[in-house]
Protein backbone atom coordinates (compact mmCIF):
# COMPACT_ATOMS: atom_id res chain seq x y z
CA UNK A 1 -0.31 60.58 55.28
CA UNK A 2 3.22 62.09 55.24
CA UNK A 3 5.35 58.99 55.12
CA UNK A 4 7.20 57.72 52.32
CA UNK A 5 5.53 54.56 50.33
CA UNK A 6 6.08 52.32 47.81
CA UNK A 7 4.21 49.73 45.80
CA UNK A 8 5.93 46.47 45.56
CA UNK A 9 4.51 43.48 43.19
CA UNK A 10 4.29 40.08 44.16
CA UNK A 11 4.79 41.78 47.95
CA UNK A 12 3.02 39.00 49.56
CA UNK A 13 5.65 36.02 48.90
CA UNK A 14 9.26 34.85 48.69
CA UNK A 15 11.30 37.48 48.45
CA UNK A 16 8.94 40.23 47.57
CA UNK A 17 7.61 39.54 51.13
CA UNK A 18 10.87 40.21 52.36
CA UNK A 19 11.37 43.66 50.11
CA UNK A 20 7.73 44.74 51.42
CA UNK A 21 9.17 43.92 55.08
CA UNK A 22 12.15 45.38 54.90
CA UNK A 23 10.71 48.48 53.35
CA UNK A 24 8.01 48.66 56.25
CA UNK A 25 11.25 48.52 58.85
CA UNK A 26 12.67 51.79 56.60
CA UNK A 27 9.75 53.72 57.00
CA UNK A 28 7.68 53.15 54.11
CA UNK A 29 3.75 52.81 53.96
CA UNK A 30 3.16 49.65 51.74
CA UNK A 31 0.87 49.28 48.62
CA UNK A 32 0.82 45.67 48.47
CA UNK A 33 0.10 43.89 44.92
CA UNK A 34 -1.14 40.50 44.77
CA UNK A 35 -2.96 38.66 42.04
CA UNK A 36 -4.04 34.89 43.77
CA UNK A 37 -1.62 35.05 47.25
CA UNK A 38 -4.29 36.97 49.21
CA UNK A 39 -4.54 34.77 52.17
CA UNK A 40 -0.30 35.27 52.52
CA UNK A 41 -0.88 39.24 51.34
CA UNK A 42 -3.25 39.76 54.67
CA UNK A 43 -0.30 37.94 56.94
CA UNK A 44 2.13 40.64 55.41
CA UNK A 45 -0.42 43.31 55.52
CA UNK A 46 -0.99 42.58 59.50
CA UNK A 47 2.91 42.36 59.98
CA UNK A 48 3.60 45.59 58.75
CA UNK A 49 0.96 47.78 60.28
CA UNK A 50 2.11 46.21 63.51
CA UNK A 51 5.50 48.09 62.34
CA UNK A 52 3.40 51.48 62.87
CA UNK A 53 3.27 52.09 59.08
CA UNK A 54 0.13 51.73 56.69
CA UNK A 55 -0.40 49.20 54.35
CA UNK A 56 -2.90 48.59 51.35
CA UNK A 57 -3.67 45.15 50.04
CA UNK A 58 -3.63 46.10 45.67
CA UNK A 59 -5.54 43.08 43.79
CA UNK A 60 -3.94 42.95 40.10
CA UNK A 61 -4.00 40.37 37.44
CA UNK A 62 -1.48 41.41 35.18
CA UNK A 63 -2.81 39.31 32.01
CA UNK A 64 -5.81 40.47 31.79
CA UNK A 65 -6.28 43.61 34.87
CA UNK A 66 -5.33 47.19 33.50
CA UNK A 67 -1.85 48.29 35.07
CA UNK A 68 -2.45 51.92 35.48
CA UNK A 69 -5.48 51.59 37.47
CA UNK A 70 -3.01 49.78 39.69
CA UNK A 71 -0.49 52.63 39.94
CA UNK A 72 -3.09 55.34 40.24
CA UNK A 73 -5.12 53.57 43.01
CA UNK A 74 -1.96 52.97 44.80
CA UNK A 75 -0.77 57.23 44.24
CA UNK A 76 -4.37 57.98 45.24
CA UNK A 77 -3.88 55.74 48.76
CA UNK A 78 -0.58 57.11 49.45
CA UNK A 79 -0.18 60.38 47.86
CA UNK A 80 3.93 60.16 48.65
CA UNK A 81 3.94 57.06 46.71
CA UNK A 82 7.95 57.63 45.84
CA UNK A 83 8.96 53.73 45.11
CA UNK A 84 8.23 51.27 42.53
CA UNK A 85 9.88 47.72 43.42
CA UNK A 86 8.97 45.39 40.48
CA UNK A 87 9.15 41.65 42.41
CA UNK A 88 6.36 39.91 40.74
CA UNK A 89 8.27 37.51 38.37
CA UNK A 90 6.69 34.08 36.30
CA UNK A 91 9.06 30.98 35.82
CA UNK A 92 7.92 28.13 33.46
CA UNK A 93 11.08 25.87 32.18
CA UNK A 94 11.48 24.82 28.52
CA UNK A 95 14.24 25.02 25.50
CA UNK A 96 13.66 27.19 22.93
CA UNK A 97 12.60 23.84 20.60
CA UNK A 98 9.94 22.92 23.51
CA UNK A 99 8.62 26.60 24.11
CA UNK A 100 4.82 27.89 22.66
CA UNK A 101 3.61 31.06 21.84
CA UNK A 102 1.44 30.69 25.11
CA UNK A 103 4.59 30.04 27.47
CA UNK A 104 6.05 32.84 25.40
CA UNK A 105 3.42 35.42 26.25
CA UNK A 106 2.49 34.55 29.92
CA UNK A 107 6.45 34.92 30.52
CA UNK A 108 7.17 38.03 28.29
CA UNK A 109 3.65 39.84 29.83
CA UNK A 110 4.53 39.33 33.88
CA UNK A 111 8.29 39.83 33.75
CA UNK A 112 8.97 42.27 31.38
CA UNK A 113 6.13 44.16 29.48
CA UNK A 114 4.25 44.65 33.09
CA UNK A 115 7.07 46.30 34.77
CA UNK A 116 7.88 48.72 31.77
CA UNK A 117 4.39 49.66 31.79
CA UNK A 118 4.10 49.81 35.45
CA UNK A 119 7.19 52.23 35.18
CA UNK A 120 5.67 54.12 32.02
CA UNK A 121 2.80 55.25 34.67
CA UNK A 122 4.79 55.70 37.31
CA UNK A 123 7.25 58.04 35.71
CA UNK A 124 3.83 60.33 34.49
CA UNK A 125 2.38 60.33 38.41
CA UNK A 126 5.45 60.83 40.41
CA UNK A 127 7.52 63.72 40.50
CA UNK A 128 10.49 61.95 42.00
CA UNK A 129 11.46 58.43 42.97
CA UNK A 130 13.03 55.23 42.29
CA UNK A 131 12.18 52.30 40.30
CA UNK A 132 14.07 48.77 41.64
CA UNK A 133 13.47 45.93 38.91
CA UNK A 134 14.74 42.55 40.72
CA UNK A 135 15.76 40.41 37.77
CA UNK A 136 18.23 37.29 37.83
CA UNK A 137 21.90 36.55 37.59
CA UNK A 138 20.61 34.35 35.26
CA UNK A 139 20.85 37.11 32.67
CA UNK A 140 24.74 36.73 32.32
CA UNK A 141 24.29 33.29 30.99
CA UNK A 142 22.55 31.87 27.78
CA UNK A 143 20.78 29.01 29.52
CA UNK A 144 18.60 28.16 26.73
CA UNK A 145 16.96 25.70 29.28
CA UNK A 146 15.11 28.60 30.04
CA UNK A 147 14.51 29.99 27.04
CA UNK A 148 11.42 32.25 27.52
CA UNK A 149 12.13 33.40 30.98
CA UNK A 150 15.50 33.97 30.76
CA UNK A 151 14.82 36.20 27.46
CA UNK A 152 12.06 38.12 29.39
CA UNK A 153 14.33 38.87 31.62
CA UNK A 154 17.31 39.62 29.92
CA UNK A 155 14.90 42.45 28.30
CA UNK A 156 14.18 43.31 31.80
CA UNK A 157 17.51 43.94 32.79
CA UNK A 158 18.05 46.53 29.45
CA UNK A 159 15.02 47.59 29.88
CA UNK A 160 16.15 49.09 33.33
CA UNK A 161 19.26 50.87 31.07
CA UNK A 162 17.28 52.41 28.86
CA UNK A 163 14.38 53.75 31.48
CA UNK A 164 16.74 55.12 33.43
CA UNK A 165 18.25 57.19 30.56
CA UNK A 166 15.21 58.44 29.45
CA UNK A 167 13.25 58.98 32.98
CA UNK A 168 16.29 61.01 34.21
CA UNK A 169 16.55 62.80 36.40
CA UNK A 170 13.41 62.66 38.42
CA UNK A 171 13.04 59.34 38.29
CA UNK A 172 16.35 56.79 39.19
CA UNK A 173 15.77 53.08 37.63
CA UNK A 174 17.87 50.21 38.66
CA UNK A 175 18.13 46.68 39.25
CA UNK A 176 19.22 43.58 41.87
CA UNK A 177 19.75 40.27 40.12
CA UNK A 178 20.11 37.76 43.00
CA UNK A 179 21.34 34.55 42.71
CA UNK A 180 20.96 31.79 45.00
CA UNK A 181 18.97 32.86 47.32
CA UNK A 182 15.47 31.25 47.84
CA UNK A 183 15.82 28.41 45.81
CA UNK A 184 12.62 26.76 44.98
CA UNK A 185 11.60 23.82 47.60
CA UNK A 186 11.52 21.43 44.90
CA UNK A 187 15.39 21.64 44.56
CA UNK A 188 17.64 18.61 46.24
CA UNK A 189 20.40 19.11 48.69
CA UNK A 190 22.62 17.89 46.35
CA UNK A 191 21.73 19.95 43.70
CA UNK A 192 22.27 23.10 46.10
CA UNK A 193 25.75 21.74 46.78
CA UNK A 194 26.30 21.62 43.28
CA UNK A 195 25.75 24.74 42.79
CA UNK A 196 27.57 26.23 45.41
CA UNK A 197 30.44 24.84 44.23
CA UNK A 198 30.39 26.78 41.05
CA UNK A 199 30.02 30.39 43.31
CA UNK A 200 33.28 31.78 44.50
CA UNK A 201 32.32 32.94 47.71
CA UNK A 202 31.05 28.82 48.56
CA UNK A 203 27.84 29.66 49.98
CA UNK A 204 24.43 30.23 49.63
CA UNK A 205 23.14 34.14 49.80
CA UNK A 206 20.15 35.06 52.27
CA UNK A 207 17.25 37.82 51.92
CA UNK A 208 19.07 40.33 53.72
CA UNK A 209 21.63 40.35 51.53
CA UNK A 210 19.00 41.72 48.89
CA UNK A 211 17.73 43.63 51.17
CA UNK A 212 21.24 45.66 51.30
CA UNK A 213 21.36 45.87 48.06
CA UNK A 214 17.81 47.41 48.21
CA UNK A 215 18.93 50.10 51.09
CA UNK A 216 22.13 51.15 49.44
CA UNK A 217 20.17 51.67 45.78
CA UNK A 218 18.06 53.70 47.45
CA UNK A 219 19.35 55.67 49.34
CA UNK A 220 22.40 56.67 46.98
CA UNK A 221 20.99 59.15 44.60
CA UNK A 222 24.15 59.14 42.32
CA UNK A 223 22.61 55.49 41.08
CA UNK A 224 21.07 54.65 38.02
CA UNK A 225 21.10 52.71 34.95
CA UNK A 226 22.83 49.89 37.21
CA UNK A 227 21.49 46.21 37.53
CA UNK A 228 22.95 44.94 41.16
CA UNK A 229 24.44 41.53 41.27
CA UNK A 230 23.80 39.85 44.56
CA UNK A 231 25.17 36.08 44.19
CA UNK A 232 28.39 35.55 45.80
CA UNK A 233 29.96 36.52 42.45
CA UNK A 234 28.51 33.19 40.30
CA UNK A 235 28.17 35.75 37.33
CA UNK A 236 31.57 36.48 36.62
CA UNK A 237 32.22 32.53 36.61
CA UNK A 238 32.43 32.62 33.10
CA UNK A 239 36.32 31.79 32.51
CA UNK A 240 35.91 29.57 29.62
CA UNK A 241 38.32 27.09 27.43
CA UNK A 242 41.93 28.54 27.10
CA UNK A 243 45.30 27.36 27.02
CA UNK A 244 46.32 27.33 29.99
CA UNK A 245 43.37 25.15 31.25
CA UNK A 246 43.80 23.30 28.29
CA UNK A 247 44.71 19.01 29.55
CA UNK A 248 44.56 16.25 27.00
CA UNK A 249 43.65 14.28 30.16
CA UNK A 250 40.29 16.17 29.52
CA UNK A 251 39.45 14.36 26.61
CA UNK A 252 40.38 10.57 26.48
């Protein structure tokens, strides 16, 4: 088992299906997390060994499953375990005055203390490699909408920062907010249109747009520390009230 391999969370759906694909193409064996999407996690599984590479299904609840015994079963099946590509992610909607302690701690656990942990261990185990955090451009905004998310992964995305000072220089940490991308199936088409007219490029991203992002992060090894907006530039949409878009039209 010479090849290259990486363990990617939440590999089994959405677009961690497409990172564990797309990884496959590259070259990489696959350790394949998945807490309840097995019967999607043995479609991937059989998709990528039909690539010619090797791929390991990785059962892991993150609330209540130990996360090291996830990282050392996955260095143990592919001793050149080199990648860490934290996908998994949790979404539950609610304003700060409508969010619990339970909402609070499901959120926090999955998409931000699980992937610093998972990183913790993976810096001891590996003696080089890359961690890729995939986040949300979500994090230049303060959508308090989505109070408990959004926070978890604003830590996420400083979280990346700060691991890749201190992880330096074996270890490269970084990060791919996407935008709209895969939005969920419960969204309308005119909600879609609405929000494409708020990105300046007027159009709706695709997965291999990530999946550039994901190739060019790591394969430049003059990267770290950086989180990787992928979403037609809706981020920097963030002119605000001035003077010069300032019409008393606005508010009679």
């Amino acid at each position: 088992m010479s090849n290259k391999a990486a363990l990617v969370t939440g590999g089994a759906t959405r677009l961690g299906r497409h990172f564990s694909e797309a990884l496959a193409d590259a070259g990489y064996d696959i350790a394949l997390h998945v807490n309840s999407s097995r019967e999607e996690a043995e479609e991937v599984a059989d998709g990528i060994r039909e690539k010619g590479r090797e791929c390991e299904i990785l059962p892991c609840n993150f609330i209540r499953d130990p996360l090291d015994t996830l990282i050392h079963t996955a260095k143990e099946r592919f001793p050149n375990l080199n990648v860490l590509l934290n996908s998994a992610s949790t979404y539950q909607a609610a304003p700060i005055a409508d969010t619990n302690l339970a909402m609070l701690e499901t959120q926090f656990r999955v998409n931000l203390f699980t992937p610093l942990l998972l990183t913790q261990h993976f810096a001891k185990i590996v003696d080089k490699g890359c961690v890729i955090n995939i986040i949300d451009n979500k994090v230049a905004y303060h959508q308090y909408p989505y109070a408990a998310y959004l926070l978890s992964k604003k830590g996420l995305a400083d979280m990346t920062r700060m691991a890749a000072l201190e992880f330096a220089p074996h270890i490269r940490v970084n990060g791919i907010a996407p935008g709209v991308i895969l939005p969920a199936s419960i969204r309308s088409h005119e909600y879609l249109t609405w929000r494409l007219e708020g990105i300046p490029l007027n159009r709706q991203g695709a997965p291999d747009h990530l999946v550039h992002a994901l190739h060019y992060l790591l394969g430049n090894d003059f990267v770290t520390g950086q989180v990787l907006f992928v979403d037609g530039g809706e981020s920097t949409y963030l002119e605000g009230r001035h003077s010069e878009n300032y019409s008393p039209q606005s508010i009679e």
